[in-house]
C-alpha atoms as a PDB file:
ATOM      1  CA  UNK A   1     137.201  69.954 103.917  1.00  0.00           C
ATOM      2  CA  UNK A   2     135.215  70.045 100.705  1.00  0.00           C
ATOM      3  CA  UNK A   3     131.998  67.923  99.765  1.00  0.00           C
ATOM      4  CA  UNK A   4     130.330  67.756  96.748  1.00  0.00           C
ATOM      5  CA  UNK A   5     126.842  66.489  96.728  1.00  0.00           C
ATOM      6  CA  UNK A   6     126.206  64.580  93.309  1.00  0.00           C
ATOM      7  CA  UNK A   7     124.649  62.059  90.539  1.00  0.00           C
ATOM      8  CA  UNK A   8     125.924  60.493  87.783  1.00  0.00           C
ATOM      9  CA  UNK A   9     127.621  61.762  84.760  1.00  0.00           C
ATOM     10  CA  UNK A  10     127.201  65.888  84.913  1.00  0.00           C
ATOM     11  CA  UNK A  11     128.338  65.261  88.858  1.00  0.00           C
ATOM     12  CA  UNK A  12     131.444  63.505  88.079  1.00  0.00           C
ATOM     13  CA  UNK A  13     132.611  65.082  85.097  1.00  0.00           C
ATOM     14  CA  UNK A  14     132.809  68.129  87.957  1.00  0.00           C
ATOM     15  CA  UNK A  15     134.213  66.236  90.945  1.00  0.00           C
ATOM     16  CA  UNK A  16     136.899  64.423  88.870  1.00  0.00           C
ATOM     17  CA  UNK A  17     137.912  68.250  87.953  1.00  0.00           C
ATOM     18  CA  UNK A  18     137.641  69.246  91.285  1.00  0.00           C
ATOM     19  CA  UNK A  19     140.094  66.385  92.500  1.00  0.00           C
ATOM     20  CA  UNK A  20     142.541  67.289  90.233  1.00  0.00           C
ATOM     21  CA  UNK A  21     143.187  70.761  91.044  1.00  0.00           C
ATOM     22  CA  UNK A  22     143.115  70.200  94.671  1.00  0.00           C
ATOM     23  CA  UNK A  23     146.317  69.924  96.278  1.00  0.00           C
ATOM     24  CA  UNK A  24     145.208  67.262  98.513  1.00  0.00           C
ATOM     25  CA  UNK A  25     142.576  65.215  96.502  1.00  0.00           C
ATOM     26  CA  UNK A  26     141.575  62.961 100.009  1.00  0.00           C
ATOM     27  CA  UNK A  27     140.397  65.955 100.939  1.00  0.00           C
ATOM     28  CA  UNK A  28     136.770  65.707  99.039  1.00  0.00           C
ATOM     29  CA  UNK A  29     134.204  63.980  99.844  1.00  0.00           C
ATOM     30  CA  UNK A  30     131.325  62.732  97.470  1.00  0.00           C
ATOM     31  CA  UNK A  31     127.743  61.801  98.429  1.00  0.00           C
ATOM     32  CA  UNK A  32     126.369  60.766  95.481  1.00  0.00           C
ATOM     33  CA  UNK A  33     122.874  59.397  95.091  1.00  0.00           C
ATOM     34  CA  UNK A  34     121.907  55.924  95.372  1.00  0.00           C
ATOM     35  CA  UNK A  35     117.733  56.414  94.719  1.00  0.00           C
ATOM     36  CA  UNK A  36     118.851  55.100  91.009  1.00  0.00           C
ATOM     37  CA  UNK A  37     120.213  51.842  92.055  1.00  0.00           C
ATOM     38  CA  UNK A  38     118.313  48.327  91.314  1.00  0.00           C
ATOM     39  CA  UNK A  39     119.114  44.585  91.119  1.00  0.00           C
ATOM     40  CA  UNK A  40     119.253  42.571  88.073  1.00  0.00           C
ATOM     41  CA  UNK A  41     119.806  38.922  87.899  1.00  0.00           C
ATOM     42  CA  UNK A  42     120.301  38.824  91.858  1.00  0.00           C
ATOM     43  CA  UNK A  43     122.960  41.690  91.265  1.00  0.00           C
ATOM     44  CA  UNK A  44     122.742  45.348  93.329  1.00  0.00           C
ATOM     45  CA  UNK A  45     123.482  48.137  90.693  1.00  0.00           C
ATOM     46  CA  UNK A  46     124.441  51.073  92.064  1.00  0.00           C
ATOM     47  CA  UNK A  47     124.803  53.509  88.913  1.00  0.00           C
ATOM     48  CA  UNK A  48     125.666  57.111  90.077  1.00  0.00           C
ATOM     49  CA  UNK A  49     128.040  55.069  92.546  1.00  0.00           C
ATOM     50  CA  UNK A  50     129.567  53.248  89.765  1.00  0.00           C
ATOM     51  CA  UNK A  51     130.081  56.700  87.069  1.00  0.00           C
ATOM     52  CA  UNK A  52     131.534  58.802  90.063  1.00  0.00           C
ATOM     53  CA  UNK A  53     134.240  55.350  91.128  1.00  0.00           C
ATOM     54  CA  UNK A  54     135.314  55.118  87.079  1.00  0.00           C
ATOM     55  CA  UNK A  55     135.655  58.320  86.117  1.00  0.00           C
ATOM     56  CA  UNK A  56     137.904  59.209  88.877  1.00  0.00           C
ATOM     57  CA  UNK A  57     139.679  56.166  88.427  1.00  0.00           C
ATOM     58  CA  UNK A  58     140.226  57.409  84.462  1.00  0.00           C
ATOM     59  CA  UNK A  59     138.069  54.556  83.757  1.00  0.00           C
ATOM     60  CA  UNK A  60     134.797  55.430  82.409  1.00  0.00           C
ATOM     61  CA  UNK A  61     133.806  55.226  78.863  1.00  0.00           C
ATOM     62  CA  UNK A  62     134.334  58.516  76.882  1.00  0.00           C
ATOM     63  CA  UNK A  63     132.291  57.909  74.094  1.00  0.00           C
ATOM     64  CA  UNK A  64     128.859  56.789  76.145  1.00  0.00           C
ATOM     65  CA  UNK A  65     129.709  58.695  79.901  1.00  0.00           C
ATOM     66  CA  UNK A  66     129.273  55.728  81.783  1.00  0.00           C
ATOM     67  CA  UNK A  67     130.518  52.282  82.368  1.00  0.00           C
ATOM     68  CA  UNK A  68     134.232  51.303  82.405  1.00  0.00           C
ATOM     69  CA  UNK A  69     135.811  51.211  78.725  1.00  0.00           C
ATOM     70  CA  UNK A  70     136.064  48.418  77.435  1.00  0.00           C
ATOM     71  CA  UNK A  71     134.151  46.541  79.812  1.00  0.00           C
ATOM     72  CA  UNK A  72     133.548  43.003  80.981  1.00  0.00           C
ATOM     73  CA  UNK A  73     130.141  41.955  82.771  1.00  0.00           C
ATOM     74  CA  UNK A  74     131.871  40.852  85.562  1.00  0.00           C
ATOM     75  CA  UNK A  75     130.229  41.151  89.091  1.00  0.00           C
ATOM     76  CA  UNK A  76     130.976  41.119  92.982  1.00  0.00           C
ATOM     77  CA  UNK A  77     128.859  39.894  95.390  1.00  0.00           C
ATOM     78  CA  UNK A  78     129.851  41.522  99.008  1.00  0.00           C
ATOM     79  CA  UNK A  79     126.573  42.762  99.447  1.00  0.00           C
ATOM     80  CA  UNK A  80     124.976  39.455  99.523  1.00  0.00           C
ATOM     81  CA  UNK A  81     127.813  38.693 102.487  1.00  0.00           C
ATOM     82  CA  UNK A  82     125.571  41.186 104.568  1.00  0.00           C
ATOM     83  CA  UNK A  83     128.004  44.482 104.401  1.00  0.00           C
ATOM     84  CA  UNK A  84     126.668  48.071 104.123  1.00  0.00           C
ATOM     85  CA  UNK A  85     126.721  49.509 100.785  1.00  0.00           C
ATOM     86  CA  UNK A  86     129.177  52.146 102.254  1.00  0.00           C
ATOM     87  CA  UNK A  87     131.874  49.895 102.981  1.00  0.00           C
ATOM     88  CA  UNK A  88     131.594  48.349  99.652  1.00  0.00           C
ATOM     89  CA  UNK A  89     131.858  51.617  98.271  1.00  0.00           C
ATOM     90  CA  UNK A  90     135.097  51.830 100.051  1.00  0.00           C
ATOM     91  CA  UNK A  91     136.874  48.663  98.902  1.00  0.00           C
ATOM     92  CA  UNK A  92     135.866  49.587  95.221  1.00  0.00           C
ATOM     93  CA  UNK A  93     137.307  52.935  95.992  1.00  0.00           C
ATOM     94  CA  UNK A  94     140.600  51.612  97.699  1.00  0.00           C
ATOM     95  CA  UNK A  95     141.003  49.010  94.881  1.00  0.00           C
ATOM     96  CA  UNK A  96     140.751  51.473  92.146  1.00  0.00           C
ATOM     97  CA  UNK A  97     143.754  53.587  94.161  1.00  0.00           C
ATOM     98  CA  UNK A  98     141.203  56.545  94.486  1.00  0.00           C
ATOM     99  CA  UNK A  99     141.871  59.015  96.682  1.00  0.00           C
ATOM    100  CA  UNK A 100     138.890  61.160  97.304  1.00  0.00           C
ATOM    101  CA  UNK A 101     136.294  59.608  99.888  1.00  0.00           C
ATOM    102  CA  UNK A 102     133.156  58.483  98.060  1.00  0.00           C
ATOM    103  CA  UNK A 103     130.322  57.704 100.412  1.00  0.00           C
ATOM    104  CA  UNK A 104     126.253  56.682  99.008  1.00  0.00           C
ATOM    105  CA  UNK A 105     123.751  59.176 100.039  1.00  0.00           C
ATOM    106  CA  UNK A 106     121.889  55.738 102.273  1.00  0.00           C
ATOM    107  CA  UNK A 107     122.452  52.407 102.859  1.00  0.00           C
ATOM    108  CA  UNK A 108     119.049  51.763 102.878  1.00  0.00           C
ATOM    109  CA  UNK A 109     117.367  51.018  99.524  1.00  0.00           C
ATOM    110  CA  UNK A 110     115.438  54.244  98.036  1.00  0.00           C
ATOM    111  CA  UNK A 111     113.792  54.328  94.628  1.00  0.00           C
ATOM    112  CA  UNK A 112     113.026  56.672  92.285  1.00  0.00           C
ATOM    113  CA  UNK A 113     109.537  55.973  90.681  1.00  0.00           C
ATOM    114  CA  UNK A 114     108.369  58.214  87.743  1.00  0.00           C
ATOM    115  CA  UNK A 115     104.397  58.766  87.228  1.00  0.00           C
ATOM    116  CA  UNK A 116     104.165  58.729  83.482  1.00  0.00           C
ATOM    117  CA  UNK A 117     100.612  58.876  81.212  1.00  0.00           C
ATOM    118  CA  UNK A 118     101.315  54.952  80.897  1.00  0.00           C
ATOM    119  CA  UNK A 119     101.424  54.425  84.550  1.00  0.00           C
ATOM    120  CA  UNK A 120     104.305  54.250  87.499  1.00  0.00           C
ATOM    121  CA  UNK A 121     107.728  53.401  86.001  1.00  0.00           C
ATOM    122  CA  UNK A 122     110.627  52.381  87.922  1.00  0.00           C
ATOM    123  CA  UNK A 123     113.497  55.298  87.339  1.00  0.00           C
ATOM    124  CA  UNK A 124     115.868  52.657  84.796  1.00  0.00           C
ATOM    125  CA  UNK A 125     112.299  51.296  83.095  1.00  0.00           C
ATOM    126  CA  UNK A 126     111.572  55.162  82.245  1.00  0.00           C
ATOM    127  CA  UNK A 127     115.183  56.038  81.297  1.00  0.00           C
ATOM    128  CA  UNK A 128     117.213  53.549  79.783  1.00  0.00           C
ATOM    129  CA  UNK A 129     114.199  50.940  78.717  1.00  0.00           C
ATOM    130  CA  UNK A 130     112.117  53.445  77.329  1.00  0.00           C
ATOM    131  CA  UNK A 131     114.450  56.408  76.457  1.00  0.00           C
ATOM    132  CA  UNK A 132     113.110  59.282  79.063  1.00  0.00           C
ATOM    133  CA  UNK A 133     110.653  59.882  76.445  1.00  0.00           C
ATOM    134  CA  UNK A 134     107.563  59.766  78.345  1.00  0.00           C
ATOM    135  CA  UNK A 135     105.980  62.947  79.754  1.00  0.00           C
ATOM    136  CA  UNK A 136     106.518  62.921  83.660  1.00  0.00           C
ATOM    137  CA  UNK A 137     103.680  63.830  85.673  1.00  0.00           C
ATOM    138  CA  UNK A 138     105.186  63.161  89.499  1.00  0.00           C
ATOM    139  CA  UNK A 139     109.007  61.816  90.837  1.00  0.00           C
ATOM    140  CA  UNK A 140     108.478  59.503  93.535  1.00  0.00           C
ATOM    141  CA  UNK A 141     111.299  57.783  96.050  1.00  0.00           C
ATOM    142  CA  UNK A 142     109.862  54.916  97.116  1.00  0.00           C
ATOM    143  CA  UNK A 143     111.872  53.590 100.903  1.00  0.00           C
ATOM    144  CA  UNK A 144     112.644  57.104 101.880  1.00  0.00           C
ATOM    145  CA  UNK A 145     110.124  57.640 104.772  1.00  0.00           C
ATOM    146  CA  UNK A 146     112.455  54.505 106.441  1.00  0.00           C
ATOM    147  CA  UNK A 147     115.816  55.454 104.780  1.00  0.00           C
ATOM    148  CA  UNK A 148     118.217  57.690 106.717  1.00  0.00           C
ATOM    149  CA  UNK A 149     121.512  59.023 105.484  1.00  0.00           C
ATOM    150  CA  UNK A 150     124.899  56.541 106.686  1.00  0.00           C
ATOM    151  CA  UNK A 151     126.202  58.633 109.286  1.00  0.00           C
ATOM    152  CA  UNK A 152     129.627  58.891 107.039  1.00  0.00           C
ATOM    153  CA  UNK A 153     127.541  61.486 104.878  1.00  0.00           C
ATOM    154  CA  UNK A 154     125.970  63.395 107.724  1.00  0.00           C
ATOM    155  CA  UNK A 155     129.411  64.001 108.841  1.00  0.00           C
ATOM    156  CA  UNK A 156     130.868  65.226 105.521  1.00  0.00           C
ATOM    157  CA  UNK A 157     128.320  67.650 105.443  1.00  0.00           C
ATOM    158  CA  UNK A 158     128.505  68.717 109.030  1.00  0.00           C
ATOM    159  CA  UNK A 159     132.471  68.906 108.832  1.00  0.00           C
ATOM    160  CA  UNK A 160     132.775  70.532 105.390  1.00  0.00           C
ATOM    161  CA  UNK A 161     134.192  74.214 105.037  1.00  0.00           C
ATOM    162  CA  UNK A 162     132.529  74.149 101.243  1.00  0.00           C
ATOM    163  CA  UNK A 163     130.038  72.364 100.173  1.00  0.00           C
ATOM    164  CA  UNK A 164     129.179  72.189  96.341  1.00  0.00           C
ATOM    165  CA  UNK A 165     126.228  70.904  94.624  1.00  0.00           C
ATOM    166  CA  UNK A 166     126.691  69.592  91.415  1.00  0.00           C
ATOM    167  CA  UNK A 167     125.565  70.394  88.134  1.00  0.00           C
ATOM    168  CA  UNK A 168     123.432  66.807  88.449  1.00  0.00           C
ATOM    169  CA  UNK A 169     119.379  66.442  87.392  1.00  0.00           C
ATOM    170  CA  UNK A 170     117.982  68.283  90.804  1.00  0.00           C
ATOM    171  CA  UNK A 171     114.829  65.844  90.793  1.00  0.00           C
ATOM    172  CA  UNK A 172     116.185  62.628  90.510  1.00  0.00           C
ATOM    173  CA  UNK A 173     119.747  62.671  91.196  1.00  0.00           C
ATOM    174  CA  UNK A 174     120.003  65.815  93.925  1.00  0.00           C
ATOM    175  CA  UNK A 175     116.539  65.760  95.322  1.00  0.00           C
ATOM    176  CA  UNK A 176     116.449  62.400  96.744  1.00  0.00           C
ATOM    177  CA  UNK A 177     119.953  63.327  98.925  1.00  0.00           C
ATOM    178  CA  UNK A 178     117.970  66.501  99.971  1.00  0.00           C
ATOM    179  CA  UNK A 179     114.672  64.210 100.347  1.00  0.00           C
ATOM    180  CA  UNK A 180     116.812  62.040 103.558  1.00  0.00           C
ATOM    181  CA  UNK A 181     115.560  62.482 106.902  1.00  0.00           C
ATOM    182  CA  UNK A 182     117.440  65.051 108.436  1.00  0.00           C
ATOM    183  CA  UNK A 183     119.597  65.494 105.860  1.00  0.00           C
ATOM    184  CA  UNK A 184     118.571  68.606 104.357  1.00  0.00           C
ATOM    185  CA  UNK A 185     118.598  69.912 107.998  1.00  0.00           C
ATOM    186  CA  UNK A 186     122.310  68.964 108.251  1.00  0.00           C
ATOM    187  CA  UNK A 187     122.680  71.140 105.269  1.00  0.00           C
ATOM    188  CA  UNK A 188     121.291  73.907 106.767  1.00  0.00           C
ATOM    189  CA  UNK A 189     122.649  73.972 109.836  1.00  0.00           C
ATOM    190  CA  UNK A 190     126.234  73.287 108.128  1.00  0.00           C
ATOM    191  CA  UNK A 191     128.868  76.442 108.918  1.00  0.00           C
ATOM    192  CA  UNK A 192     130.197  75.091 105.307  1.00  0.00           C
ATOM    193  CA  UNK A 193     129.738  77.724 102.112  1.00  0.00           C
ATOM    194  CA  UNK A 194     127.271  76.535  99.926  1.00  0.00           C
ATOM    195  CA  UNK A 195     127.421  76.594  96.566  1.00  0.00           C
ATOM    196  CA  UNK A 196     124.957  75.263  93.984  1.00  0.00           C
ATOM    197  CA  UNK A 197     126.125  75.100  90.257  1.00  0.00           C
ATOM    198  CA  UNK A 198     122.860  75.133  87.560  1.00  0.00           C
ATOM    199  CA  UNK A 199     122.576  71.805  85.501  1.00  0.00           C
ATOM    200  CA  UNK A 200     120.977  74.758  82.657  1.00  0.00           C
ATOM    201  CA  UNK A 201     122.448  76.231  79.719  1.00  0.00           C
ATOM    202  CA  UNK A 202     120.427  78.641  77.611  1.00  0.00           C
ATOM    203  CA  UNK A 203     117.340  76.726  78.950  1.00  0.00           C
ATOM    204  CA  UNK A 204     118.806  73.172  78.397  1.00  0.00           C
ATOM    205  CA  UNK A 205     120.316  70.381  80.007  1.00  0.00           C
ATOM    206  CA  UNK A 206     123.604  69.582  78.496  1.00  0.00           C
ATOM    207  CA  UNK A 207     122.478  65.818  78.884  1.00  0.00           C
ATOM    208  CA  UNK A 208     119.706  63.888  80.453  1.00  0.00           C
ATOM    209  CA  UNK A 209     115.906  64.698  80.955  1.00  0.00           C
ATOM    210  CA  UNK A 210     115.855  67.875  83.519  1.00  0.00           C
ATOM    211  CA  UNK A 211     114.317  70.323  81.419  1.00  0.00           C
ATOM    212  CA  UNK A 212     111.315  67.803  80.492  1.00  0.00           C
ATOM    213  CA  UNK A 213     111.261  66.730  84.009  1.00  0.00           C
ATOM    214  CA  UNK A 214     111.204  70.232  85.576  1.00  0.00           C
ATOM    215  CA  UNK A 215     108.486  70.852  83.774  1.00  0.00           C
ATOM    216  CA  UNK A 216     106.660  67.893  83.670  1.00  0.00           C
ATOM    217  CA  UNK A 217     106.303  68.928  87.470  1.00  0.00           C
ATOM    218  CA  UNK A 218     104.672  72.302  86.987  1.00  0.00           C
ATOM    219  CA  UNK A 219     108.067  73.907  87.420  1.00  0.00           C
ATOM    220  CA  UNK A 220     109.964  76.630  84.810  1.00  0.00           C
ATOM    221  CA  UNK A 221     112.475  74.959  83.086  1.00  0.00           C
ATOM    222  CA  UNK A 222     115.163  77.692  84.819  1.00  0.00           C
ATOM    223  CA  UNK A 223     117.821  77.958  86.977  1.00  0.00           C
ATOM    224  CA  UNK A 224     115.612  80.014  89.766  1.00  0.00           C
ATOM    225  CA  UNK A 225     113.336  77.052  89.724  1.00  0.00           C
ATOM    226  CA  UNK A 226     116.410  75.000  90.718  1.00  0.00           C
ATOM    227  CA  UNK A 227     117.339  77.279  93.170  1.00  0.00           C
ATOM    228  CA  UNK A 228     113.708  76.729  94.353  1.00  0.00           C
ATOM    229  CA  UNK A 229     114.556  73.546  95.764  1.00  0.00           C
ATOM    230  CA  UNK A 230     117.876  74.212  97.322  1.00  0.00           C
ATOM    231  CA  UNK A 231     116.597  77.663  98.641  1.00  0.00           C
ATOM    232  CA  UNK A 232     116.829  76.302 102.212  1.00  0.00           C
ATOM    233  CA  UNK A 233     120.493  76.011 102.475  1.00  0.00           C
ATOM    234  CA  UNK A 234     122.360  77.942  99.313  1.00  0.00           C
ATOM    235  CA  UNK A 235     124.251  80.469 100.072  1.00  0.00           C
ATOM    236  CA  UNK A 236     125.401  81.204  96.290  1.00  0.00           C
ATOM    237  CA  UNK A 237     124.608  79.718  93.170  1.00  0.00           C
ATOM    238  CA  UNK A 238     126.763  79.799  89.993  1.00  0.00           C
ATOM    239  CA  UNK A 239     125.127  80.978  86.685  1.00  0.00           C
ATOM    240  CA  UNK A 240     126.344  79.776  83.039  1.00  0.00           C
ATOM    241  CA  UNK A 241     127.945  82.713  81.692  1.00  0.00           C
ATOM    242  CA  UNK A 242     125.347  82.439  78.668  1.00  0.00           C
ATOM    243  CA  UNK A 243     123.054  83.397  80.911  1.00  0.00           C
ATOM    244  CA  UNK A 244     124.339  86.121  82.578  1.00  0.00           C
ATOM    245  CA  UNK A 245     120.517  87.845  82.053  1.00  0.00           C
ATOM    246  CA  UNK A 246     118.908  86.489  84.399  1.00  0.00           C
ATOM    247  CA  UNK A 247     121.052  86.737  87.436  1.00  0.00           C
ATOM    248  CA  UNK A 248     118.095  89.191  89.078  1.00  0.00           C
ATOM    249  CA  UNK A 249     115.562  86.363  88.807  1.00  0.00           C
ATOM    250  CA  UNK A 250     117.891  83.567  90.271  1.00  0.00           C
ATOM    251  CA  UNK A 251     119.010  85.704  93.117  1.00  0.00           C
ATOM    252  CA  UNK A 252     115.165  86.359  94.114  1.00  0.00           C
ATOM    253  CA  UNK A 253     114.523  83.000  94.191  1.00  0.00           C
ATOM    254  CA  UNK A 254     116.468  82.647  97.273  1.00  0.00           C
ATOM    255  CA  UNK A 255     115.001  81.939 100.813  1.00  0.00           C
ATOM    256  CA  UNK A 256     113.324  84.603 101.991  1.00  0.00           C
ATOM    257  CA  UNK A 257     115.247  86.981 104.485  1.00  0.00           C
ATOM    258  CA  UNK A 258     118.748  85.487 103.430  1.00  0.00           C
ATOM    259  CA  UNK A 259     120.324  87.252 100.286  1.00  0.00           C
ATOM    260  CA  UNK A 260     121.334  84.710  97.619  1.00  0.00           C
ATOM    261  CA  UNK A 261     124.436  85.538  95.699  1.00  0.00           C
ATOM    262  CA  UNK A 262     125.105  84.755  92.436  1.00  0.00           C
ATOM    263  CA  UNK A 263     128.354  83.945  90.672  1.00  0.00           C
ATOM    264  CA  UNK A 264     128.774  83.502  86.571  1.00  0.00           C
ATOM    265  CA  UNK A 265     131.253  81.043  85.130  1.00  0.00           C
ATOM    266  CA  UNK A 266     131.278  78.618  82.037  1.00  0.00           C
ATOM    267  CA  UNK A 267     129.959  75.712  83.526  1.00  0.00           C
ATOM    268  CA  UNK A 268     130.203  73.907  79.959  1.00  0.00           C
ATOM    269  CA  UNK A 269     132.704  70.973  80.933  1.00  0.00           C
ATOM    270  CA  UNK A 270     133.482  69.657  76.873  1.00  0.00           C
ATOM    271  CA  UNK A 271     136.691  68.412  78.138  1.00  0.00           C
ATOM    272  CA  UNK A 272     138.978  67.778  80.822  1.00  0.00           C
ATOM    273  CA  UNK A 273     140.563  70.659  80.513  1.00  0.00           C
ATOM    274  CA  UNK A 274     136.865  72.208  80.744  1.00  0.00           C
ATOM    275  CA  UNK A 275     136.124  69.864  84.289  1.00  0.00           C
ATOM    276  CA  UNK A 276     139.338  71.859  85.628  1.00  0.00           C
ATOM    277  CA  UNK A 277     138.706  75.405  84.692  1.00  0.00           C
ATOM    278  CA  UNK A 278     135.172  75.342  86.382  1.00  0.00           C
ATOM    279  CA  UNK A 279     137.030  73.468  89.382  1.00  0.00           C
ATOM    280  CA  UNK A 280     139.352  76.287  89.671  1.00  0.00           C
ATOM    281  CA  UNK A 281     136.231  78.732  89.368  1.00  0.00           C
ATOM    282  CA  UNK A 282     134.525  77.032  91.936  1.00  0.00           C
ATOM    283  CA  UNK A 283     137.418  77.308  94.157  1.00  0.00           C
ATOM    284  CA  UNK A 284     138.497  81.137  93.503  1.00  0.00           C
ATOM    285  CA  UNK A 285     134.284  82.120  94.256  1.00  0.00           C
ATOM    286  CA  UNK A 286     134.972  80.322  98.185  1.00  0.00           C
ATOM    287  CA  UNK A 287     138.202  81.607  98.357  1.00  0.00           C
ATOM    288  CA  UNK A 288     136.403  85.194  97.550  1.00  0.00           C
ATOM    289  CA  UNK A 289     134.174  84.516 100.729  1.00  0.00           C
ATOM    290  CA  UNK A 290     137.393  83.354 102.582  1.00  0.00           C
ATOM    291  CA  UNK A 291     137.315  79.656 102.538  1.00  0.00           C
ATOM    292  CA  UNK A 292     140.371  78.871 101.168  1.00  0.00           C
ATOM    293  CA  UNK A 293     140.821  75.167  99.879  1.00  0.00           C
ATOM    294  CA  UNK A 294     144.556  74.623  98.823  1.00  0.00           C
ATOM    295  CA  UNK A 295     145.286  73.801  95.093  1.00  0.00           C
ATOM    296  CA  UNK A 296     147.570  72.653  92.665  1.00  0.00           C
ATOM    297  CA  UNK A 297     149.491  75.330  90.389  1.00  0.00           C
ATOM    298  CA  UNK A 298     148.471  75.873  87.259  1.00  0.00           C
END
C-alpha cells in the first residue's frame, strides 16, 4: 500500500514515524539501499539495512544514529550458507518482531565509489575512515551495469498506492535505487503518488555530506537540484517550511510537460514526536490527492 524508498539514518528516522501512525504498520514497505554495504573480516555489512531493522525495532543508538545500543560485535553468517540477502533481511526482520516489510534495493553486490583529489575511495574509506572530508569530484556504483533490483522491490513499487522518497543523501543513498536497471522505469510507470521529501534545510543537510557532495558534482546545493534527479517520476515534492521561498524554483525543476507540485511541512524530525508529525503530514498531502492510507488517532 505504501513504500518508502530510503538510506540510512534521515530515511529511518521517517519510516519508523511513518509506521507508527499507520493503522496497519505491515502495510509499508522499505527499499532501502544496499550500494553502502561491504565485508570486513569475511563478514557482509549491510549498513542502511541494519539502521532501518534497529530503529524500527526501538533499537538503534540515540546518541550516535546507528548501531544497536549497547551493542555486542556479534555476527551471523547465513549469507555464507548461499541465501539471498533478501531473505536474510527477512529473518532479521521477523526476529526483531517487525512488522513493516523491509526488502534491499539488490541482491547483487553494488558499490558506491567516490572520486576524491587523493584518488578512488570506497564509499566507508571516504566516510567513516576519513570523515567525508575530502572534496568529491564523481559518485560511482561499481556492479550496477550487472545488478538488477530482487523482484520483491519491483513489486512494492509497482503495487504501491504512495510511494515516498525519503529525506536520505540523493547521490549515494537514493541514486543508486534509482541507478537499477529498470527500476527507475518501474517508478515511472507506477499508478502510485509520488512524493519526494528534500534532505535540505536552509541550504543544509541536517546530517551527512549532501550539500558537499551535490556540489562537488557541479550541482546547486538546493532542493530543485534534488528534484533534478527524481524529475522523471515525482509527482510532488515536500519543501521545509523554512524555505517556503523558493517553492517557484523547485516546482520548475520538474519534468518537462508534467506540472510538479509542491507541498511545505517541517521536515525537521528532532524527536519522535517530530518523525510522527511529518508522518502524519505526509499522509494528509496523499490523502489531499485522494489516496487515502488508514491511520492511527491522534
Amino acid at each position: 500500500m505504501l513504500t518508502v524508498l530510503c538510506g540510512g539514518v534521515g530515511g529511518a528516522k521517517l519510516v519508523a514515524g511513518i509506521a507508527a501512525v499507520l493503522a496497519d504498520p505491515s502495510a509499508l514497505t522499505v527499499i532501502v539501499n544496499t550500494a553502502d554495504d561491504w565485508q570486513h573480516l569475511g563478514l557482509h555489512i549491510s549498513p542502511d539495512v541494519d539502521t532501518v531493522l534497529y530503529t524500527l525495532a526501538g533499537l538503534a543508538g540515540r546518541e550516535r544514529g546507528w548501531g544497536i545500543e549497547g551493542d555486542t560485535w556479534a555476527a551471523l553468517e547465513m549469507l555464507r550458507e548461499g541465501r539471498r540477502l533478501t531473505e536474510v533481511t527477512h529473518r532479521l526482520r521477523e526476529a526483531l518482531r517487525i512488522a513493516p516489510v523491509v526488502l534491499p534495493m539488490s541482491d547483487d553486490r553494488v558499490a558506491t565509489v567516490v572520486r576524491t583529489p587523493a584518488g578512488r575511495l570506497a564509499f566507508q574509506e571516504y566516510f567513516v575512515l576519513r570523515g567525508a572530508r575530502d572534496p568529491v569530484t564523481a559518485v560511482e556504483f561499481e556492479g550496477l551495469e550487472r545488478a538488477r533490483p530482487s523482484p520483491e522491490a519491483v513489486d512494492a513499487v509497482r503495487s504501491a498506492r504512495l510511494l515516498i522518497v525519503a529525506p536520505s543523501n540523493p547521490v549515494v543513498s537514493i541514486r543508486p535505487i534509482l541507478a537499477l536497471p529498470g527500476m527507475e522505469a518501474a517508478l515511472a510507470q507506477s499508478a502510485a503518488l509520488r512524493v519526494a521529501v528534500t534532505p535540505l534545510i536552509r541550504g543544509e543537510a541536517v546530517k551527512g555530506p549532501t550539500v558537499e557532495m551535490l556540489r562537488g558534482l557541479g550541482m546547486d546545493a538546493a532542493p530543485h537540484a534534488v528534484v533534478a534527479l527524481y524529475r522523471t517520476f515525482l509527482d510532488v515534492f515536500v519543501l521545509d517550511a523554512r524555505d517556503r521561498a523558493l517553492t517557484g524554483s523547485v516546482a520548475g525543476a520538474g519534468s518537462p510537460g508534467r506540472a510538479l507540485e509542491v507541498e511545505c511541512a517541517d521536515t525537521l524530525m528532532p524527536d519522535d514526536a517530530g518523525r510522527r508529525r511529518l508522518a502524519r503530514d505526509l499522509l494528509a498531502i496523499a490523502r489531499a490527492r485522494g489516496v487515502e492510507i488508514p491511520v492511527r488517532p491522534e
